[in-house]
PDB file of N, CA and C in Angstrom:
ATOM      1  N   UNK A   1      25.144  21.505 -47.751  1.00  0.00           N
ATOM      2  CA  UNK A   1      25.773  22.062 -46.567  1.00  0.00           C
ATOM      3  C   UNK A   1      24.719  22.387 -45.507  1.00  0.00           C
ATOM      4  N   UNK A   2      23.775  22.852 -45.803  1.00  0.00           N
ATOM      5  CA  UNK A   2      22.231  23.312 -44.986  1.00  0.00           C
ATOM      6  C   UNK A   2      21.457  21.718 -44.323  1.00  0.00           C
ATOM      7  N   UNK A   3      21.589  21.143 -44.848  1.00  0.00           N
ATOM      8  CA  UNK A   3      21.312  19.766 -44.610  1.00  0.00           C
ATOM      9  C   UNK A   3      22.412  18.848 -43.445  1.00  0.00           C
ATOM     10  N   UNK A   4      23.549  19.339 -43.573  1.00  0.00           N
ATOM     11  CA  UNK A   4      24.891  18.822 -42.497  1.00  0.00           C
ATOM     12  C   UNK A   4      24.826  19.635 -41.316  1.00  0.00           C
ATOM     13  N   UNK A   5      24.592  20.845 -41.719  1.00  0.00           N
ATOM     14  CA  UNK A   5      24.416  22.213 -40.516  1.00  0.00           C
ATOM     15  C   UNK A   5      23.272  21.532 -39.774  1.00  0.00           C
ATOM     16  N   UNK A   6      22.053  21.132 -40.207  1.00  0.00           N
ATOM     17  CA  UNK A   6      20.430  20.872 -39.279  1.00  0.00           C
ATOM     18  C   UNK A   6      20.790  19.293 -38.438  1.00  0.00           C
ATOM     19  N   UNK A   7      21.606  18.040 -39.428  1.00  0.00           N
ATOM     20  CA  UNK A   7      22.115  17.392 -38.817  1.00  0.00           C
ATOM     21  C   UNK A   7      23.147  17.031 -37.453  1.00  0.00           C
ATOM     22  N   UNK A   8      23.735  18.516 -37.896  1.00  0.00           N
ATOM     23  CA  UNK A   8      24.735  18.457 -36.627  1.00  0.00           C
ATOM     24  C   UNK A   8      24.055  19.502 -35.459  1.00  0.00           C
ATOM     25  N   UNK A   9      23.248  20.519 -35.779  1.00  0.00           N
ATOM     26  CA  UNK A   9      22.183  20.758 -34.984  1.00  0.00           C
ATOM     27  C   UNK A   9      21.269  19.892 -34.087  1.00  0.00           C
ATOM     28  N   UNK A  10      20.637  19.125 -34.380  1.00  0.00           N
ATOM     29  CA  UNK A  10      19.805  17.636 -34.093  1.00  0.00           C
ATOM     30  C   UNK A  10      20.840  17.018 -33.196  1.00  0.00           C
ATOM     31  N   UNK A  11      21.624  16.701 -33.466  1.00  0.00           N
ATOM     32  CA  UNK A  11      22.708  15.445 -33.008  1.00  0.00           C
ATOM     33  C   UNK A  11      23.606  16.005 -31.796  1.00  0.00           C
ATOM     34  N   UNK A  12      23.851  17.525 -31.731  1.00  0.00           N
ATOM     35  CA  UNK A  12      23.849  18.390 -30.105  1.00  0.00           C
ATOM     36  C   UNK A  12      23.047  18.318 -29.300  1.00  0.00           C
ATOM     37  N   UNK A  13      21.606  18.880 -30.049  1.00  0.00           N
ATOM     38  CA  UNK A  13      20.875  18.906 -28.993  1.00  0.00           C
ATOM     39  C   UNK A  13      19.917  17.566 -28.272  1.00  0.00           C
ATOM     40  N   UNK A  14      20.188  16.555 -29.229  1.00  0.00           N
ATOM     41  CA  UNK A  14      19.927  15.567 -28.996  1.00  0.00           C
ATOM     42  C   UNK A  14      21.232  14.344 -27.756  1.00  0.00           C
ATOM     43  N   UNK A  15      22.552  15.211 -28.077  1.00  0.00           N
ATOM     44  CA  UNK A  15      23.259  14.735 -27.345  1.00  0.00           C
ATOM     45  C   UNK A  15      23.294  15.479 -25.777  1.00  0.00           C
ATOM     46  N   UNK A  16      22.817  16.673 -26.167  1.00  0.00           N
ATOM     47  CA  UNK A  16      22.729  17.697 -24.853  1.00  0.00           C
ATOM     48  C   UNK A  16      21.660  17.243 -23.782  1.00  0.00           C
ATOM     49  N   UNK A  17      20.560  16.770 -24.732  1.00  0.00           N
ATOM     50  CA  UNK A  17      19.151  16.551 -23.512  1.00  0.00           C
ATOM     51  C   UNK A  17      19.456  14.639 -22.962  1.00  0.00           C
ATOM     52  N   UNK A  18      20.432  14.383 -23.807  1.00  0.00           N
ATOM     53  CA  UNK A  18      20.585  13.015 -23.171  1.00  0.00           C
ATOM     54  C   UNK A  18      21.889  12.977 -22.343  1.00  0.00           C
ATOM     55  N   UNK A  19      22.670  13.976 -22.257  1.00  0.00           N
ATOM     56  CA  UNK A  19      23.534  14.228 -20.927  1.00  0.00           C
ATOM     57  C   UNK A  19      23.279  14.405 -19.530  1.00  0.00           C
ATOM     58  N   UNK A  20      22.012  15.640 -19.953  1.00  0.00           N
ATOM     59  CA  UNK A  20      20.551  15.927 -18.959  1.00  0.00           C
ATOM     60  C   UNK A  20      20.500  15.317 -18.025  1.00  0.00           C
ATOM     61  N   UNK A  21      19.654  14.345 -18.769  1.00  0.00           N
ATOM     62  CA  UNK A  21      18.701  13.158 -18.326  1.00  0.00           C
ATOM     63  C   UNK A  21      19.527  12.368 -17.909  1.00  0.00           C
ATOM     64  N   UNK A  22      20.813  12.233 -18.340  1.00  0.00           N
ATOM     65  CA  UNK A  22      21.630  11.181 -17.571  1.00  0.00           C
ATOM     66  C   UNK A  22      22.361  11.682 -15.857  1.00  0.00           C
ATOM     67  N   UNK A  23      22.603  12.967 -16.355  1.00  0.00           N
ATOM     68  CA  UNK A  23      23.218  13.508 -14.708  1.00  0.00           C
ATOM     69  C   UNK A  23      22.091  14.105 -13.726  1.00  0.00           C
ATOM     70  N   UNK A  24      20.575  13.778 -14.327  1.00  0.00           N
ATOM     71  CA  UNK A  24      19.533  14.050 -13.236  1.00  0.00           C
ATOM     72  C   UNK A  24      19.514  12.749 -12.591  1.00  0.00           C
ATOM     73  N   UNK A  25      19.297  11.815 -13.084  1.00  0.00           N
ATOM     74  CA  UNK A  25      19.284  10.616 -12.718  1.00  0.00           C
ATOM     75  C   UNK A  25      20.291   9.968 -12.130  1.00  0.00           C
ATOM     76  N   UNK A  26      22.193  10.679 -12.118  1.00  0.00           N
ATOM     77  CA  UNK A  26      22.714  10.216 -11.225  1.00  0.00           C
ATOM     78  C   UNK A  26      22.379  11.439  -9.903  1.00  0.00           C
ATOM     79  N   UNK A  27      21.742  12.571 -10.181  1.00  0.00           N
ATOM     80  CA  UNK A  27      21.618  12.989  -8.891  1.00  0.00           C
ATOM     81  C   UNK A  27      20.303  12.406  -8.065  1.00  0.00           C
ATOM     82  N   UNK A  28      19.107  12.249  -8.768  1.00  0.00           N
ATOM     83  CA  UNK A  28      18.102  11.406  -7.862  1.00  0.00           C
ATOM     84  C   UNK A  28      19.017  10.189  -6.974  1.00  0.00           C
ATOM     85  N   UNK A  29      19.642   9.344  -7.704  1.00  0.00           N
ATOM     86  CA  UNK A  29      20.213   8.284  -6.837  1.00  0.00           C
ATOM     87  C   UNK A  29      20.797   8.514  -5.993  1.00  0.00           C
ATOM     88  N   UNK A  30      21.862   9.915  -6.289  1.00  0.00           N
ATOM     89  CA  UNK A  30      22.543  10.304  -5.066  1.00  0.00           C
ATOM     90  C   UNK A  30      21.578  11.037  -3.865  1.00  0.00           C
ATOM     91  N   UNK A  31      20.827  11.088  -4.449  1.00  0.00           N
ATOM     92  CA  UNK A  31      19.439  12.088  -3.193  1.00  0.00           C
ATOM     93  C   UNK A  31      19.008  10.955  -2.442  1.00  0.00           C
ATOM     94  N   UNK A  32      18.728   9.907  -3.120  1.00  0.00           N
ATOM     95  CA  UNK A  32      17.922   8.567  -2.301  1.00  0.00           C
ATOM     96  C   UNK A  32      18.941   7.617  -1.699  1.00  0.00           C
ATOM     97  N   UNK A  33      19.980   7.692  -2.276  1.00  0.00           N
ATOM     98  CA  UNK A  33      20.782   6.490  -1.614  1.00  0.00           C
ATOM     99  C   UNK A  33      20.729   6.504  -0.085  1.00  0.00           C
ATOM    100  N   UNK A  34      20.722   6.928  -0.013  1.00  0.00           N
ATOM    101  CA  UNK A  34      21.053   7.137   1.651  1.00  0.00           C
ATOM    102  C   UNK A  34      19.457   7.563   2.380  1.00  0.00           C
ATOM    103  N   UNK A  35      18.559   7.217   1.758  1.00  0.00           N
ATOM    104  CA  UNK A  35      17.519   7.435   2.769  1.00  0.00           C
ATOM    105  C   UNK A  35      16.798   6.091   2.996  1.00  0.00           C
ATOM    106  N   UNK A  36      16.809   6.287   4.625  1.00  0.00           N
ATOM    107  CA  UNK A  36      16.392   5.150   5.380  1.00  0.00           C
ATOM    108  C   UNK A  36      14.784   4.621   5.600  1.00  0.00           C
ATOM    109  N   UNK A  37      14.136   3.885   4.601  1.00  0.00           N
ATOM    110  CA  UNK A  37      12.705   4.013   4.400  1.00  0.00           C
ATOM    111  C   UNK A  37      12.317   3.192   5.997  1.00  0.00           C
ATOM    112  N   UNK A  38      12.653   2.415   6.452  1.00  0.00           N
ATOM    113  CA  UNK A  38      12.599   1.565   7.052  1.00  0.00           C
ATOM    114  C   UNK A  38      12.682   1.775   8.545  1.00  0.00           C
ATOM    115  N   UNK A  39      13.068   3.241   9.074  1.00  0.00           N
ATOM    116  CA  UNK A  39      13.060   3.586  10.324  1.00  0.00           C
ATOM    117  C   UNK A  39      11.995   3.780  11.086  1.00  0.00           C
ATOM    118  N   UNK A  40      12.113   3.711  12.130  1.00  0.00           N
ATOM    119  CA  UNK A  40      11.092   3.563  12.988  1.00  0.00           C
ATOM    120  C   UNK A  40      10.386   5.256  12.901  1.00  0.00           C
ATOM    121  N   UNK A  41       9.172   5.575  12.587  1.00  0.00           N
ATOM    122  CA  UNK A  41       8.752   6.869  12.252  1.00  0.00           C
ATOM    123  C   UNK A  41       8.900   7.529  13.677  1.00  0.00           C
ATOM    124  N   UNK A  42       8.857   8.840  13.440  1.00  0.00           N
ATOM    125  CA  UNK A  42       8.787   9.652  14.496  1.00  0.00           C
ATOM    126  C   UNK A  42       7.323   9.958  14.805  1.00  0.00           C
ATOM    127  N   UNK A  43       7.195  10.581  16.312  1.00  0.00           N
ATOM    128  CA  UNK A  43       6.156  11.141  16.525  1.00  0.00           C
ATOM    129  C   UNK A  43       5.136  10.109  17.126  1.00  0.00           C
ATOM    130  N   UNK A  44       3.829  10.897  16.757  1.00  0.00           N
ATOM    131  CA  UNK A  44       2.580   9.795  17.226  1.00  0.00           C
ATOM    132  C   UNK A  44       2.301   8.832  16.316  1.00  0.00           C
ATOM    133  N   UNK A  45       2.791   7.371  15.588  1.00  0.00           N
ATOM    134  CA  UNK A  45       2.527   7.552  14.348  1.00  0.00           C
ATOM    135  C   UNK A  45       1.440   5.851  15.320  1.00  0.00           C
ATOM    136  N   UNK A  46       1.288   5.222  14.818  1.00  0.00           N
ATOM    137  CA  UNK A  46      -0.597   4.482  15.092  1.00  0.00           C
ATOM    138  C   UNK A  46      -0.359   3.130  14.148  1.00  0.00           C
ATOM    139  N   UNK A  47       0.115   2.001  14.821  1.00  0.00           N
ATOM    140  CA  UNK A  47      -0.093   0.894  14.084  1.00  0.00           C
ATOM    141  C   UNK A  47      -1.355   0.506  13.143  1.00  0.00           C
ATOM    142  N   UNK A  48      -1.132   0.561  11.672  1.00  0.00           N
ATOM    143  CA  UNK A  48      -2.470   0.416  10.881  1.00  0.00           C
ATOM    144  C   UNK A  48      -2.595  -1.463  10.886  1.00  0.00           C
ATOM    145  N   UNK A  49      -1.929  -2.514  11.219  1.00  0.00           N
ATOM    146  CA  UNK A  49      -2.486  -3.843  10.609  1.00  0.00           C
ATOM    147  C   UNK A  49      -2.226  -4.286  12.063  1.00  0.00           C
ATOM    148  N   UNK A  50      -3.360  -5.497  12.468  1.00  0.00           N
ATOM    149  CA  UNK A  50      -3.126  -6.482  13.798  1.00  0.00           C
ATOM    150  C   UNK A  50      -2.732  -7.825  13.112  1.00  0.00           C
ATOM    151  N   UNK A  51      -1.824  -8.479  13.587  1.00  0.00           N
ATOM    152  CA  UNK A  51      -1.301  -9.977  13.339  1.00  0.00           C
ATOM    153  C   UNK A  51      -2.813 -10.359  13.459  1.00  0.00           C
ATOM    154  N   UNK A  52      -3.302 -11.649  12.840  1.00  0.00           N
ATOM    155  CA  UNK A  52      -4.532 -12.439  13.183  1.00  0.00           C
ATOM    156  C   UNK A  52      -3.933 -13.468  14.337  1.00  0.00           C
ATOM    157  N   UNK A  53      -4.667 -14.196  14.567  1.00  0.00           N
ATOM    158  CA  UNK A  53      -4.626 -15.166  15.794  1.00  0.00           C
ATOM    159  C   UNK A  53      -4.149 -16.624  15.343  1.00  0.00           C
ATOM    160  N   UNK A  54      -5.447 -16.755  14.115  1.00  0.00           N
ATOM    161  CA  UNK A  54      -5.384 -17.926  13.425  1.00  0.00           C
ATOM    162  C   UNK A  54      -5.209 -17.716  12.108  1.00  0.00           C
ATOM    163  N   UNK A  55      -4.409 -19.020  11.245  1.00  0.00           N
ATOM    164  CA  UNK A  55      -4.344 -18.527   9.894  1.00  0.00           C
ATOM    165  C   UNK A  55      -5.929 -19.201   9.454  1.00  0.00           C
ATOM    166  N   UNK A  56      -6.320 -17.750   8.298  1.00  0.00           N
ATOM    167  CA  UNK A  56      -7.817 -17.636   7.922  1.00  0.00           C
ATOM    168  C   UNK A  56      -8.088 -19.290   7.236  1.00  0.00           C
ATOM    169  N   UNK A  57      -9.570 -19.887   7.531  1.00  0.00           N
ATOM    170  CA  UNK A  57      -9.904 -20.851   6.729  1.00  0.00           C
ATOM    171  C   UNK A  57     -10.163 -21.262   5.154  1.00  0.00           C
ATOM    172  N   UNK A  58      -9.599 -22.598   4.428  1.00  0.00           N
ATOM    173  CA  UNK A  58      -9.214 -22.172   2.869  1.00  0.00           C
ATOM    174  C   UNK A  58     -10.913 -21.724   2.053  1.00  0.00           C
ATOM    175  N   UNK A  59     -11.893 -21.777   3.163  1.00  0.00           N
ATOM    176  CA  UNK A  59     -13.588 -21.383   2.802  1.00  0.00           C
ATOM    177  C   UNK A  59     -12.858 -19.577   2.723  1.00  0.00           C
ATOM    178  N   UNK A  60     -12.586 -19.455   3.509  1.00  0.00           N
ATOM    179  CA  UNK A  60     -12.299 -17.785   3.936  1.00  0.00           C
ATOM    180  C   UNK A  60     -11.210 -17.627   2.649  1.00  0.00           C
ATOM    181  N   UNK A  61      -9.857 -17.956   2.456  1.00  0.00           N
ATOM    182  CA  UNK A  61      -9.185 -17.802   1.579  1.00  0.00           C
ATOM    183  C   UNK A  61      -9.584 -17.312   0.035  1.00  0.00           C
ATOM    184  N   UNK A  62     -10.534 -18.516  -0.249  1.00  0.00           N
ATOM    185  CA  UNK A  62     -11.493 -18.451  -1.183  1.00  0.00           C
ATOM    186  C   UNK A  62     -12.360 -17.892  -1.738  1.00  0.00           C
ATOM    187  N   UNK A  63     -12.772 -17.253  -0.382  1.00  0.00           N
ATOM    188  CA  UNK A  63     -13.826 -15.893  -0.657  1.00  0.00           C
ATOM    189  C   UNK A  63     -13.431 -14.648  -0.886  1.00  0.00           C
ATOM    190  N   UNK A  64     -11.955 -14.689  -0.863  1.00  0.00           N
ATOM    191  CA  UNK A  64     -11.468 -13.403  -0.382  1.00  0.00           C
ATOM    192  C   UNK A  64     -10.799 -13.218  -1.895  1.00  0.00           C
ATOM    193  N   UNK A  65     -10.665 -14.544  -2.471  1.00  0.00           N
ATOM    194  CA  UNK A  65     -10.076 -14.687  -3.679  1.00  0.00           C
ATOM    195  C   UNK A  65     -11.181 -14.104  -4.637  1.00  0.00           C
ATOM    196  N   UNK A  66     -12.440 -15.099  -4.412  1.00  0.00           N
ATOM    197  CA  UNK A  66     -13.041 -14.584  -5.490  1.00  0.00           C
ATOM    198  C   UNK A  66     -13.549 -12.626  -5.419  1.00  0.00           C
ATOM    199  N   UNK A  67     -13.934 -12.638  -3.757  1.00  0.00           N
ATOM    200  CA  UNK A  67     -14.078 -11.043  -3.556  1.00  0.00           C
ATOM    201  C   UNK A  67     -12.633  -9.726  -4.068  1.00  0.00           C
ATOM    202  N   UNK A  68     -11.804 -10.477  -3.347  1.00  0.00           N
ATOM    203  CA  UNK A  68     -10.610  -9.290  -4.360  1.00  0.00           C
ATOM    204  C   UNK A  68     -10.027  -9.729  -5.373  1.00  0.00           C
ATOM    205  N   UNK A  69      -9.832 -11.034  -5.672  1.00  0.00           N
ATOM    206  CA  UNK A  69      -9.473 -11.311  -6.840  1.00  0.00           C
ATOM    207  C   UNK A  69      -8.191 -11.421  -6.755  1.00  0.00           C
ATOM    208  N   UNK A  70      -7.473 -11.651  -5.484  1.00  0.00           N
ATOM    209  CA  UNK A  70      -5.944 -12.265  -4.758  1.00  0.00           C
ATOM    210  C   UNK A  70      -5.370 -13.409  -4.743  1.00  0.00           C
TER     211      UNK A  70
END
């Protein structure tokens, strides 16, 4: 009987922390769904990359391969 009692102990709280984890995770989604990564930022914000002019040479490609490893 002590052995059915620890089993059905285990098997609550094991069903409890996986209810949890399941209704945190539908609330993250509901927190993010709706946020717009993609908007134009506010404020002062400072273009970090320039388009190049020309596409780089496959000497240049190459170097860049073996230097980053891309």
């Amino acid at each position: 009987m002590k052995t059915v009692w620890q089993m059905v102990k285990v098997f609550l709280l094991f069903t409890g922390c996986t209810i949890l984890f399941y209704y945190s995770l539908v609330w993250f989604n509901r927190e993010y769904e709706y946020y717009h990564r993609y908007d134009e930022p506010k404020g002062s914000a400072v273009k970090v990359s320039a388009a190049e002019s020309a596409p780089p040479s496959w000497l240049d490609r190459l170097l860049f391969f073996y230097r980053d490893g891309e």
